[in-house]
Protein backbone atom coordinates (compact mmCIF):
# COMPACT_ATOMS: atom_id res chain seq x y z
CA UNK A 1 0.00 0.00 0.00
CA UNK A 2 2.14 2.73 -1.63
CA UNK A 3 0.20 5.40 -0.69
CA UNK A 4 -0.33 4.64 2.82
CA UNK A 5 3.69 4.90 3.47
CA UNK A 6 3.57 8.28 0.76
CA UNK A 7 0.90 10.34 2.82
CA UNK A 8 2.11 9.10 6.15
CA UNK A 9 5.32 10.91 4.70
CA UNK A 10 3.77 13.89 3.70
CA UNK A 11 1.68 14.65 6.79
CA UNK A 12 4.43 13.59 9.02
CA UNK A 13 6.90 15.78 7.35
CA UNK A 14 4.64 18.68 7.54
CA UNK A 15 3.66 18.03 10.58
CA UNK A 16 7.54 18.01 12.21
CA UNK A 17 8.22 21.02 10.22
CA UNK A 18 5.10 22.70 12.12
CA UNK A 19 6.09 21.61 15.10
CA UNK A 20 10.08 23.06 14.42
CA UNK A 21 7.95 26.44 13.82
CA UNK A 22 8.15 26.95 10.32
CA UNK A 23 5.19 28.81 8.58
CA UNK A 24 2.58 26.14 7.34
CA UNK A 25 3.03 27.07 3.62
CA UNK A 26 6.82 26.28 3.84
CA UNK A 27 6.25 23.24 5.40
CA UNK A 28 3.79 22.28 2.45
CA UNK A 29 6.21 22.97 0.41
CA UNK A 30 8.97 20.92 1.42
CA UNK A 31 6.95 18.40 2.32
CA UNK A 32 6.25 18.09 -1.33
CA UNK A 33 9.90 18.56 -2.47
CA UNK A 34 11.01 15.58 -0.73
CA UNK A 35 7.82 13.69 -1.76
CA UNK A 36 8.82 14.40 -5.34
CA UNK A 37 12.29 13.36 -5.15
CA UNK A 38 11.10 10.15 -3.38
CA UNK A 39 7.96 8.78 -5.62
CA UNK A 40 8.12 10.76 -8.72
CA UNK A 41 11.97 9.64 -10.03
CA UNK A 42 14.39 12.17 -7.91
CA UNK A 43 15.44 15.52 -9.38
CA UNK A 44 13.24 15.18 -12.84
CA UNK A 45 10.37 14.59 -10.32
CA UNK A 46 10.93 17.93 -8.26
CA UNK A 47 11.36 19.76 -11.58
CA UNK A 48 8.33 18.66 -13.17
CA UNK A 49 6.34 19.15 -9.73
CA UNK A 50 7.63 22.71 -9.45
CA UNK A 51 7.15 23.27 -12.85
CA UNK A 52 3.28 21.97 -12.71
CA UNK A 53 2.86 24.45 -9.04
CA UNK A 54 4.14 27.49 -11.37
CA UNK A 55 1.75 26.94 -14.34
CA UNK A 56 -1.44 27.14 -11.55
CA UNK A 57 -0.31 30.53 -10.24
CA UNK A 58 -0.87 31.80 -13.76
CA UNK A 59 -4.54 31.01 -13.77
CA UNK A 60 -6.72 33.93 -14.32
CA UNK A 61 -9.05 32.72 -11.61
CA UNK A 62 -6.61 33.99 -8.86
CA UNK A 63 -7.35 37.83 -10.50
CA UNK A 64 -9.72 38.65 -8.02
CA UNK A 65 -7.70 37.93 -4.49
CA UNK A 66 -5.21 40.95 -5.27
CA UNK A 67 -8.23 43.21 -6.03
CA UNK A 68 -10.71 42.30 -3.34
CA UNK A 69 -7.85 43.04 -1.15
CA UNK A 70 -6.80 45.98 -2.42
CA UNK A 71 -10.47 46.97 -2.23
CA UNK A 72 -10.62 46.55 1.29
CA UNK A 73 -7.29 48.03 2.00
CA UNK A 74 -8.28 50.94 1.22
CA UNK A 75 -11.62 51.05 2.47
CA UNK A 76 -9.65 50.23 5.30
CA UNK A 77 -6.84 53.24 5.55
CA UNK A 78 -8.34 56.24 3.73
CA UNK A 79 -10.94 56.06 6.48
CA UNK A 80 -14.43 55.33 4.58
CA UNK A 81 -15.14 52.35 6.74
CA UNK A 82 -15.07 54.58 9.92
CA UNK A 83 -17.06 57.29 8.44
CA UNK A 84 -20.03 54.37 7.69
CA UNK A 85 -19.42 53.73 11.09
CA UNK A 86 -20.15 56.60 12.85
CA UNK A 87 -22.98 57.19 10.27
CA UNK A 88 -24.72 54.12 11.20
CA UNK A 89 -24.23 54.44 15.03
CA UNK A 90 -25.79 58.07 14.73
CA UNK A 91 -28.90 56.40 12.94
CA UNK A 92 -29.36 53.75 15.38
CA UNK A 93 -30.30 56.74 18.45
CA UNK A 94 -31.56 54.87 20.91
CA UNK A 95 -31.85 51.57 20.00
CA UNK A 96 -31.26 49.32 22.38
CA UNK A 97 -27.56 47.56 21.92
CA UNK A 98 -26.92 49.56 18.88
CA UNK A 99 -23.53 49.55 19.67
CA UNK A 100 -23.59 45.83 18.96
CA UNK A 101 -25.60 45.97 15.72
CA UNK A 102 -22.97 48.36 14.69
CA UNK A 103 -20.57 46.08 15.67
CA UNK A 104 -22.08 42.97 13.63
CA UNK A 105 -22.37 45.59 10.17
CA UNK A 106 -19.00 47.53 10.29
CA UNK A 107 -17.26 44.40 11.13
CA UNK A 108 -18.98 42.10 8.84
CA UNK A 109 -17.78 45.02 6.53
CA UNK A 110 -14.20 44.60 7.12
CA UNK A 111 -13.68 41.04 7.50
CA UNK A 112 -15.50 40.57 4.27
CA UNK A 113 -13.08 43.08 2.18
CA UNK A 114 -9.54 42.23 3.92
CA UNK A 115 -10.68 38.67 4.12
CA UNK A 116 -8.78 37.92 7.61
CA UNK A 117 -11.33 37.64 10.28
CA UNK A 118 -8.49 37.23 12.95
CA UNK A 119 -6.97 41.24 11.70
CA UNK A 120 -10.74 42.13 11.59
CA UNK A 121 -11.51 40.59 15.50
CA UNK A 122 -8.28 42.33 16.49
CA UNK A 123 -9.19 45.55 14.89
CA UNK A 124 -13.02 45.59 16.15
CA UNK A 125 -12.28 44.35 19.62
CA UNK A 126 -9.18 47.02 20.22
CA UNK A 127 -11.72 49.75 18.62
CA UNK A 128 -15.43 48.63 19.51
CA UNK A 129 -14.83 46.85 23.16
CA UNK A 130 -13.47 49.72 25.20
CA UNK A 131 -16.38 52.20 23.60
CA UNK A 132 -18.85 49.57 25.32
CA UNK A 133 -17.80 48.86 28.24
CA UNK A 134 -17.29 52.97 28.51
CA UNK A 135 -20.96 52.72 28.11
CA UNK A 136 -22.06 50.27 30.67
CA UNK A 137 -22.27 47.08 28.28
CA UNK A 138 -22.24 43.52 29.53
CA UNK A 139 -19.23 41.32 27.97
CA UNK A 140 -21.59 39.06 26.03
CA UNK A 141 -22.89 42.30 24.19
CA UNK A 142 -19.68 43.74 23.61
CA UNK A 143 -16.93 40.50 22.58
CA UNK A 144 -19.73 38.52 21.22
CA UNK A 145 -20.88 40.47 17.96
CA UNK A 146 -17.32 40.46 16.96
CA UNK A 147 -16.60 37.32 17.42
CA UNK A 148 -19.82 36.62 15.43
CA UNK A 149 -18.78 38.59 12.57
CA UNK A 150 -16.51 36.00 11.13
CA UNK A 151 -19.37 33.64 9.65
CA UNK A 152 -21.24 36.40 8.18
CA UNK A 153 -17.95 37.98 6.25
CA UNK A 154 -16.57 34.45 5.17
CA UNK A 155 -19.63 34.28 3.28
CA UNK A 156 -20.81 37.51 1.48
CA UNK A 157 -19.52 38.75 -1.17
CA UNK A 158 -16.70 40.18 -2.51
CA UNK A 159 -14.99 37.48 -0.14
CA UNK A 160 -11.18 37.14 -0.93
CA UNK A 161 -10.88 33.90 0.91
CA UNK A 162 -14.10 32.34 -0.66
CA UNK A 163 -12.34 33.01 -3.82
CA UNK A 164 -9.33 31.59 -2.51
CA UNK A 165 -11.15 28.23 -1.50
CA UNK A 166 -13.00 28.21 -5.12
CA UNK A 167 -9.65 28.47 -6.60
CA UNK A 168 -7.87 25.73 -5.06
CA UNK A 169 -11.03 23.37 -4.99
CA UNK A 170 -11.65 24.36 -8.76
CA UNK A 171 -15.29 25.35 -8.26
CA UNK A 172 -17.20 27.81 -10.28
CA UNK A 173 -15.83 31.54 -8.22
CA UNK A 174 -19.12 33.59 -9.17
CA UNK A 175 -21.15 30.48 -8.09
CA UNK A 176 -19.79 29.92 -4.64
CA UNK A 177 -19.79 34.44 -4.37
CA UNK A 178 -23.52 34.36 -5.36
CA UNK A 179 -24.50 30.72 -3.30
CA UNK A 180 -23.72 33.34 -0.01
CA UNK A 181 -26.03 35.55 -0.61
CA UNK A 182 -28.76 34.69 0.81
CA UNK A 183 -27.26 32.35 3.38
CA UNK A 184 -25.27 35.48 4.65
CA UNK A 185 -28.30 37.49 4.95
CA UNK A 186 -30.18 34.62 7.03
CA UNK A 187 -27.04 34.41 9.23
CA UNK A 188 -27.11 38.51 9.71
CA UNK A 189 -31.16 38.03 10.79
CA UNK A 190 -29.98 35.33 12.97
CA UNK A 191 -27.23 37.25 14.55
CA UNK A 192 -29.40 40.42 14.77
CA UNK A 193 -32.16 38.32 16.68
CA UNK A 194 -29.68 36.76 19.11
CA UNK A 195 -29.10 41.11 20.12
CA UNK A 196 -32.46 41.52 19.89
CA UNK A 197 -33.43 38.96 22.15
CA UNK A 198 -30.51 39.30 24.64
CA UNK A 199 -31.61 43.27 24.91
CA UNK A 200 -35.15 41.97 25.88
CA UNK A 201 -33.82 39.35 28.74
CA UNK A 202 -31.44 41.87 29.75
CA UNK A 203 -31.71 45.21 29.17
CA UNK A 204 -29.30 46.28 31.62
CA UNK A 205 -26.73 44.50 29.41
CA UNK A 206 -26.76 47.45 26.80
CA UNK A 207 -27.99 50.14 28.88
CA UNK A 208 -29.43 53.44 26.97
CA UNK A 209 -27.56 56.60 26.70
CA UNK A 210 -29.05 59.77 25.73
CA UNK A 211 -28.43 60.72 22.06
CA UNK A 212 -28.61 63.88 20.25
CA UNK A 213 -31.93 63.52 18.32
CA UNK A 214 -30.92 64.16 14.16
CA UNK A 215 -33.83 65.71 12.01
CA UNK A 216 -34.81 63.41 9.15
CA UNK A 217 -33.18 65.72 6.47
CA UNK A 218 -29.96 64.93 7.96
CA UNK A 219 -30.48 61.16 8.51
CA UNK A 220 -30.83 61.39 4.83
CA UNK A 221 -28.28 63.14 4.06
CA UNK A 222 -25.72 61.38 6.40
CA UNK A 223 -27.08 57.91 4.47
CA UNK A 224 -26.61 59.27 1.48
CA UNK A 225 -22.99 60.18 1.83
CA UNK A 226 -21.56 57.87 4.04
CA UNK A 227 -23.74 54.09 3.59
CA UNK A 228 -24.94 54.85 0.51
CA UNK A 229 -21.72 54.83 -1.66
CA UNK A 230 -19.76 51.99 0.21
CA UNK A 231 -22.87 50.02 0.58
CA UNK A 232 -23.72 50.54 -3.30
CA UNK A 233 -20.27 49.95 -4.50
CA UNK A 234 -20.24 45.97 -2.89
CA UNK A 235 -24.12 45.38 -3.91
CA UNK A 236 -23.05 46.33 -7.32
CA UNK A 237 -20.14 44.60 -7.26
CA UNK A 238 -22.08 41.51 -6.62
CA UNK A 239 -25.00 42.55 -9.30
CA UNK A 240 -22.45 42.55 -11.75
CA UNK A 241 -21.62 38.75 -11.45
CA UNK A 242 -25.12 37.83 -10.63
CA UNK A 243 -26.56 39.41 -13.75
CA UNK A 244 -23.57 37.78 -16.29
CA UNK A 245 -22.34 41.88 -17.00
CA UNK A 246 -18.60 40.75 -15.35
CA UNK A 247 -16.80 37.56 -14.68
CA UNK A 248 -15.34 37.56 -10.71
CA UNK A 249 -12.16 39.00 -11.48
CA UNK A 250 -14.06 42.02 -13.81
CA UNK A 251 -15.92 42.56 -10.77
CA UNK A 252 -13.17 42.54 -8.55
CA UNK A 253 -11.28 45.00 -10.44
CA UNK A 254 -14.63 47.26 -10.56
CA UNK A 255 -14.67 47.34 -7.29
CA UNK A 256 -11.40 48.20 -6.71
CA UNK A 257 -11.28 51.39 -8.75
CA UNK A 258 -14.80 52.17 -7.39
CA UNK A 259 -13.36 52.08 -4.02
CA UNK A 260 -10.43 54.68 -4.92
CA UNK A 261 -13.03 56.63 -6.77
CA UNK A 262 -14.87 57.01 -3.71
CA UNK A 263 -11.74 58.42 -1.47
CA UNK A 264 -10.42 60.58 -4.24
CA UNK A 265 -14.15 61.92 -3.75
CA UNK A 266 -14.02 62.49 -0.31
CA UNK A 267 -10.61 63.68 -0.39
CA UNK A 268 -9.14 60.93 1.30
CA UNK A 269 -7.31 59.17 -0.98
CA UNK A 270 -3.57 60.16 -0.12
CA UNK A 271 -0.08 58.71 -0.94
CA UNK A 272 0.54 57.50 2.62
CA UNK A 273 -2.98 55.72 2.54
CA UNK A 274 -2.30 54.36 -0.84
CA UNK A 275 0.97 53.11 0.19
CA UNK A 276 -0.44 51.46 3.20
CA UNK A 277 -3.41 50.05 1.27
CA UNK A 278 -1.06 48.12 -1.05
CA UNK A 279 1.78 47.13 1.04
CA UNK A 280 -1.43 45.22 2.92
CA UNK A 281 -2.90 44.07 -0.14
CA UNK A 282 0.59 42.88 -1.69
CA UNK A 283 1.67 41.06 1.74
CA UNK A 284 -1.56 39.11 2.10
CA UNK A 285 -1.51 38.05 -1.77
CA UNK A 286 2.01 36.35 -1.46
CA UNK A 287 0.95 34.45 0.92
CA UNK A 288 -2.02 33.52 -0.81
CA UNK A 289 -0.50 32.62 -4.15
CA UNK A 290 1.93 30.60 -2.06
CA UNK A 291 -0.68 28.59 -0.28
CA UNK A 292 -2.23 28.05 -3.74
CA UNK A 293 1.67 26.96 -5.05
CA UNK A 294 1.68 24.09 -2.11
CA UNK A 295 -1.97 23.02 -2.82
CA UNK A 296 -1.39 22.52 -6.49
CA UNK A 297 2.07 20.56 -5.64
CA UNK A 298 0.23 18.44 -2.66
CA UNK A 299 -2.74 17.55 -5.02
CA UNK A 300 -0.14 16.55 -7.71
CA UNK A 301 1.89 13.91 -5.25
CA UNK A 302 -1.85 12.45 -3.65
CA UNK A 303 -2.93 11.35 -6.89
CA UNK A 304 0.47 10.17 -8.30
CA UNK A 305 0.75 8.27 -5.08
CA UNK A 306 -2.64 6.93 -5.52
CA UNK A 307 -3.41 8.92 -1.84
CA UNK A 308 -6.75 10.60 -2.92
CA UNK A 309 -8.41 7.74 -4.37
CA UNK A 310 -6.81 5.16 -1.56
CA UNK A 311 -8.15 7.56 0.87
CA UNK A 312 -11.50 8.14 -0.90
CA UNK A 313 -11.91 3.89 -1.09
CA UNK A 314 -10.50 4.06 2.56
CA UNK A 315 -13.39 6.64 3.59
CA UNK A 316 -15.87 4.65 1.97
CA UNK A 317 -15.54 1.36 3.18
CA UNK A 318 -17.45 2.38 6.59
CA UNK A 319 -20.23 2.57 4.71
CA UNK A 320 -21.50 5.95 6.23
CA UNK A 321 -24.79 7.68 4.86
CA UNK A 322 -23.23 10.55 3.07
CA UNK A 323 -24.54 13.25 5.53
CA UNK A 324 -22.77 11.00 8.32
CA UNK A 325 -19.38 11.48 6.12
CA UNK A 326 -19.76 14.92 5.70
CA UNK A 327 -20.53 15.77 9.79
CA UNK A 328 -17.24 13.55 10.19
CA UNK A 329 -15.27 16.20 7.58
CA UNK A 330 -17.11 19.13 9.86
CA UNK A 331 -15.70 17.64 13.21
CA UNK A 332 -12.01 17.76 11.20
CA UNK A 333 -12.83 21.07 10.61
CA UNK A 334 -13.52 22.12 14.00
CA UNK A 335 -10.52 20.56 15.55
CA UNK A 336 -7.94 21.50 13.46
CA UNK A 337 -9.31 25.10 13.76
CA UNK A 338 -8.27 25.26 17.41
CA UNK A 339 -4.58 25.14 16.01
CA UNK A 340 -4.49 26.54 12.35
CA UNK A 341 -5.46 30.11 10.68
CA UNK A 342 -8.34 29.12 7.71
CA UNK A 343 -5.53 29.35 4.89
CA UNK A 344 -3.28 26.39 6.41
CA UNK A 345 -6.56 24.19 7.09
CA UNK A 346 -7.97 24.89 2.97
CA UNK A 347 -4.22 23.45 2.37
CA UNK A 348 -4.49 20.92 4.11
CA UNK A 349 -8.28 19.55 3.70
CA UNK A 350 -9.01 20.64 0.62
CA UNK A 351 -7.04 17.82 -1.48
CA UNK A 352 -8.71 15.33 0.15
CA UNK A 353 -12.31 16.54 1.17
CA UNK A 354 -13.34 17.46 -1.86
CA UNK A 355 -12.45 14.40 -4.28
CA UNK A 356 -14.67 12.65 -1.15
CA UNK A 357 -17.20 15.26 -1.31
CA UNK A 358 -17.77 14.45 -5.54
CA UNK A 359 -16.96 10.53 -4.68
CA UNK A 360 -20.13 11.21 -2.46
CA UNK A 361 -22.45 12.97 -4.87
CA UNK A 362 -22.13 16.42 -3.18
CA UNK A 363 -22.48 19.88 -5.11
CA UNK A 364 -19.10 21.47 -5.24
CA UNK A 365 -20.62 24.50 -4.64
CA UNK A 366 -23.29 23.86 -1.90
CA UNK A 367 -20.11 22.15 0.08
CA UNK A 368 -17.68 24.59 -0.54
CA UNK A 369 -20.04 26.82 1.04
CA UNK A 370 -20.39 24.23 4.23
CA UNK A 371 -16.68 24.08 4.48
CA UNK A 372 -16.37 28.02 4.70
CA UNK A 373 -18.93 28.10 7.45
CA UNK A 374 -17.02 24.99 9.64
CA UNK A 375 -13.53 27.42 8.97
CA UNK A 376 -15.64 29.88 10.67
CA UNK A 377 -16.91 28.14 13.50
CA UNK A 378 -13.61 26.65 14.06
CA UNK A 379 -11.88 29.56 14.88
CA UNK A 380 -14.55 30.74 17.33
CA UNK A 381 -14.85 27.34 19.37
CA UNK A 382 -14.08 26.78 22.63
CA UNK A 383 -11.57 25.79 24.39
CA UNK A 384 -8.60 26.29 22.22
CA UNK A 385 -10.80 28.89 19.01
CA UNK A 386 -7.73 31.30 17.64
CA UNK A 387 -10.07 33.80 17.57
CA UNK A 388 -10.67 33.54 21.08
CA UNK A 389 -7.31 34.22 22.02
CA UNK A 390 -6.85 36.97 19.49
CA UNK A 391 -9.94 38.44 21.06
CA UNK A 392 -8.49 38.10 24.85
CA UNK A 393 -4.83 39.72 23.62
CA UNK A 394 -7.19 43.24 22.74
CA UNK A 395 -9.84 42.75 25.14
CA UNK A 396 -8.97 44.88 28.35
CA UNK A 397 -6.97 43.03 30.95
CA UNK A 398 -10.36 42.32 33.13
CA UNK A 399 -11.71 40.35 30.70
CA UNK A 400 -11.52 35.95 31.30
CA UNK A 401 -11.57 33.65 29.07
CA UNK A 402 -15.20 32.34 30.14
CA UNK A 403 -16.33 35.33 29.59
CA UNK A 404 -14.86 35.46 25.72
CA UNK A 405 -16.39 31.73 25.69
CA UNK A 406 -19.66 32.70 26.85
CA UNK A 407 -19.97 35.25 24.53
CA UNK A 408 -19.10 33.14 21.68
CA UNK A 409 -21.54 30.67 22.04
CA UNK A 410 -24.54 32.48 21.11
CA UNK A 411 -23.01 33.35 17.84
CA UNK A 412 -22.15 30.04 17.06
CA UNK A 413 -25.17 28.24 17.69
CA UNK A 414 -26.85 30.83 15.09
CA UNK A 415 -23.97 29.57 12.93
CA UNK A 416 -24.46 25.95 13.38
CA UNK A 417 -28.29 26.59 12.67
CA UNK A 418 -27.54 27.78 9.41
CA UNK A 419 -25.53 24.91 8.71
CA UNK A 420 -28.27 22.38 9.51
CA UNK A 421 -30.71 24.21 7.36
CA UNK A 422 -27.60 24.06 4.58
CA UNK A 423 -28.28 20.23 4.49
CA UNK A 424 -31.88 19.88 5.20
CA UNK A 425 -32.71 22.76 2.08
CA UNK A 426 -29.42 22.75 -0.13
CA UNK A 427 -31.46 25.14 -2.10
CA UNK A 428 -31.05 28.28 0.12
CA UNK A 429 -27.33 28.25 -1.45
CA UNK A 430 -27.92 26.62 -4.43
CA UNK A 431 -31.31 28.70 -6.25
CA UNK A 432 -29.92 32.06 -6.76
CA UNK A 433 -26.65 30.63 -9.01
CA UNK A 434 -28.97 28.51 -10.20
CA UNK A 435 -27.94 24.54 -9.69
């Protein structure tokens, strides 16, 4: 059994290399080198591996990453996400827990855009969390909306790393953007009823503070400068691919200009800002083209090896009910997320979850969208979440991990909801690309 002894080399190689502390990308990719040179015939081996690993960084599919980040970059730096912000907070008067509603929409905002919930749970909690508990709120109210955000941003579009995940899975991009739609939206409901009702148990959770009261002529106003444009640019963005008028990486690039169109407007868009915006957008793309370099190469050696389809017949032979396979892939998910950012995990899983997921008769695209949800929920469950520990390095010094747990849980439960309605209806993800 060949490729038994070849992926026990593999994973064991990477996961020494790991343990030495070497980034998980590197260790993919020596892992794969030495997997070459052993199965594939030495030196001709790791030539023609490398050689395949450079031709799938030239796909045109990997367009959009760049430009989504970019996008968000400088949504991020010239300041227009903060000035939505505060536009949406001053809307909300007196609504009880507005602070966390705003909480759920800016940050669902800027995870979506940057496409790393861990910088967008650092950046909310250092920014959001000191502003609430200034004004009286409970930790649940405060830590728990950001922690939340995560699901909702993995999934609505323009999401970098959903096109990151269609990429190295070879799904349809625009089909897995548009299948989040409307499970986003039902997630955002979901996490805007868990506030809703927590306000109503406890209202001295998010106690009321007296707000200047704005005339309606200014609400208007305020809504249409600051939401309107931002808002508009990413529902267009996502109009575009729905309605066939731009493939993904069109879109992407649309949205991109849009975005510096918009801060030239408001006379935002400076060189310092622009600098920053790339330098971001540049550092998070290597990494991404590198993860995609080590998938390609680690596909390459399972099915020379015979790996994927030993481990597909290996899988099978339990005779599990395919929704009884794919709850076992979710667990996988949920564990290694207590020790691995989402990138690493798509690395490693993807190679071998989705020739299974086919094998079993599953839509690409409906499970695509599962697996972005259970690299979601990963990172926010307890005990050992990444998230959670991200969120207790900006939270203020008082703050316990039970609490950070406590808060979580609320947010993933409305998360795990919309993964059970996933399976029972695949159609909520699967009308509006039409499958």
């Amino acid at each position: 059994m060949i490729w038994v002894e070849a992926l026990a080399i593999l994973l064991g190689t990477i996961a020494v290399l790991m343990a030495l502390g070497m980034p998980v990308a590197i260790a993919f990719l020596a892992a794969c080198i030495l997997g070459a040179f052993l199965f594939m015939g030495g030196e001709r081996g790791v030539t023609q591996m490398l050689n395949n690993g450079l031709g799938s960084l030239t796909s045109y599919a990997l367009v959009p990453i760049p430009l989504f980040l970019l996008m968000g970059e400088v949504f991020f730096h010239t300041g227009l996400g903060n000035r939505m912000f505060a536009t949406i907070d001053r809307l909300l008067g007196r609504l009880p827990g507005r602070l966390s509603y705003v909480t759920v929409l800016g940050g669902t905002g800027f995870a979506t855009l940057s496409g790393s919930s861990m910088g967008s749970t650092a950046l909310m909690g250092s920014l959001m969390v000191p502003e609430m508990n200034r004004r009286g709120y409970s930790q649940h109210m405060s830590l728990g909306p950001i922690l939340g955000t995560g699901g909702l941003a993995i999934i609505i579009p323009p999401s970098a790393l959903a096109v990151l995940l269609a990429t190295l899975a070879r799904v349809d991009i625009a089909a897995l953007l548009i299948a989040g739609i409307i499970p986003g939206l039902l997630l955002a409901v979901f996490y805007m009823v868990t506030i809703f009702i927590q306000t109503r148990l406890d209202p001295s959770a998010a106690p009321a503070y007296e707000v200047a009261p704005i005339p309606l002529r200014e609400k208007l106003f305020l809504v249409l400068r600051d939401v309107v444009p931002m808002v508009g640019l990413m529902v267009g963005i996502v109009l575009m691919m729905l309605g066939g008028l731009a493939t993904p990486s069109e879109a992407a690039a649309f949205g991109a200009l849009g975005v510096m169109v918009l801060a030239g407007a408001f006379r935002v868009l400076t060189l310092k800002a622009l600098v920053a915006s790339v330098t971001g957008a540049l550092r998070v793309t290597l990494m991404a083209y590198l993860i995609v370099f080590g998938s390609a190469t680690f596909s390459q050696l399972l099915a020379f090896t015979g790996a994927s389809r030993g481990l597909i017949e290996w899988a099978t032979s339990f005779d599990l009910a395919p929704v009884a396979m794919l709850l076992a892939m979710f667990a996988v998910l949920l564990v290694l997320g207590m020790f691995m950012e989402q990138i690493s995990m798509m690395l490693l899983t993807v190679p071998i979850f989705f020739p299974l997921a086919l094998h079993l008769g599953f839509d690409p695209v409906w499970f695509a969208l599962i697996m972005l949800l259970a690299l979601e929920i990963s990172f926010t469950t307890p005990p050992f979440g990444l998230l959670l520990f991200v969120m207790k390095g900006v939270a203020p010094p008082s703050t316990t991990m039970r609490d950070i747990y406590m808060a979580a849980i609320p947010y993933i439960l409305c998360s795990m909801l919309l993964v059970g309605l996933l399976i029972l209806f695949p159609a909520i993800a699967l009308w509006l690309p039409g499958r």
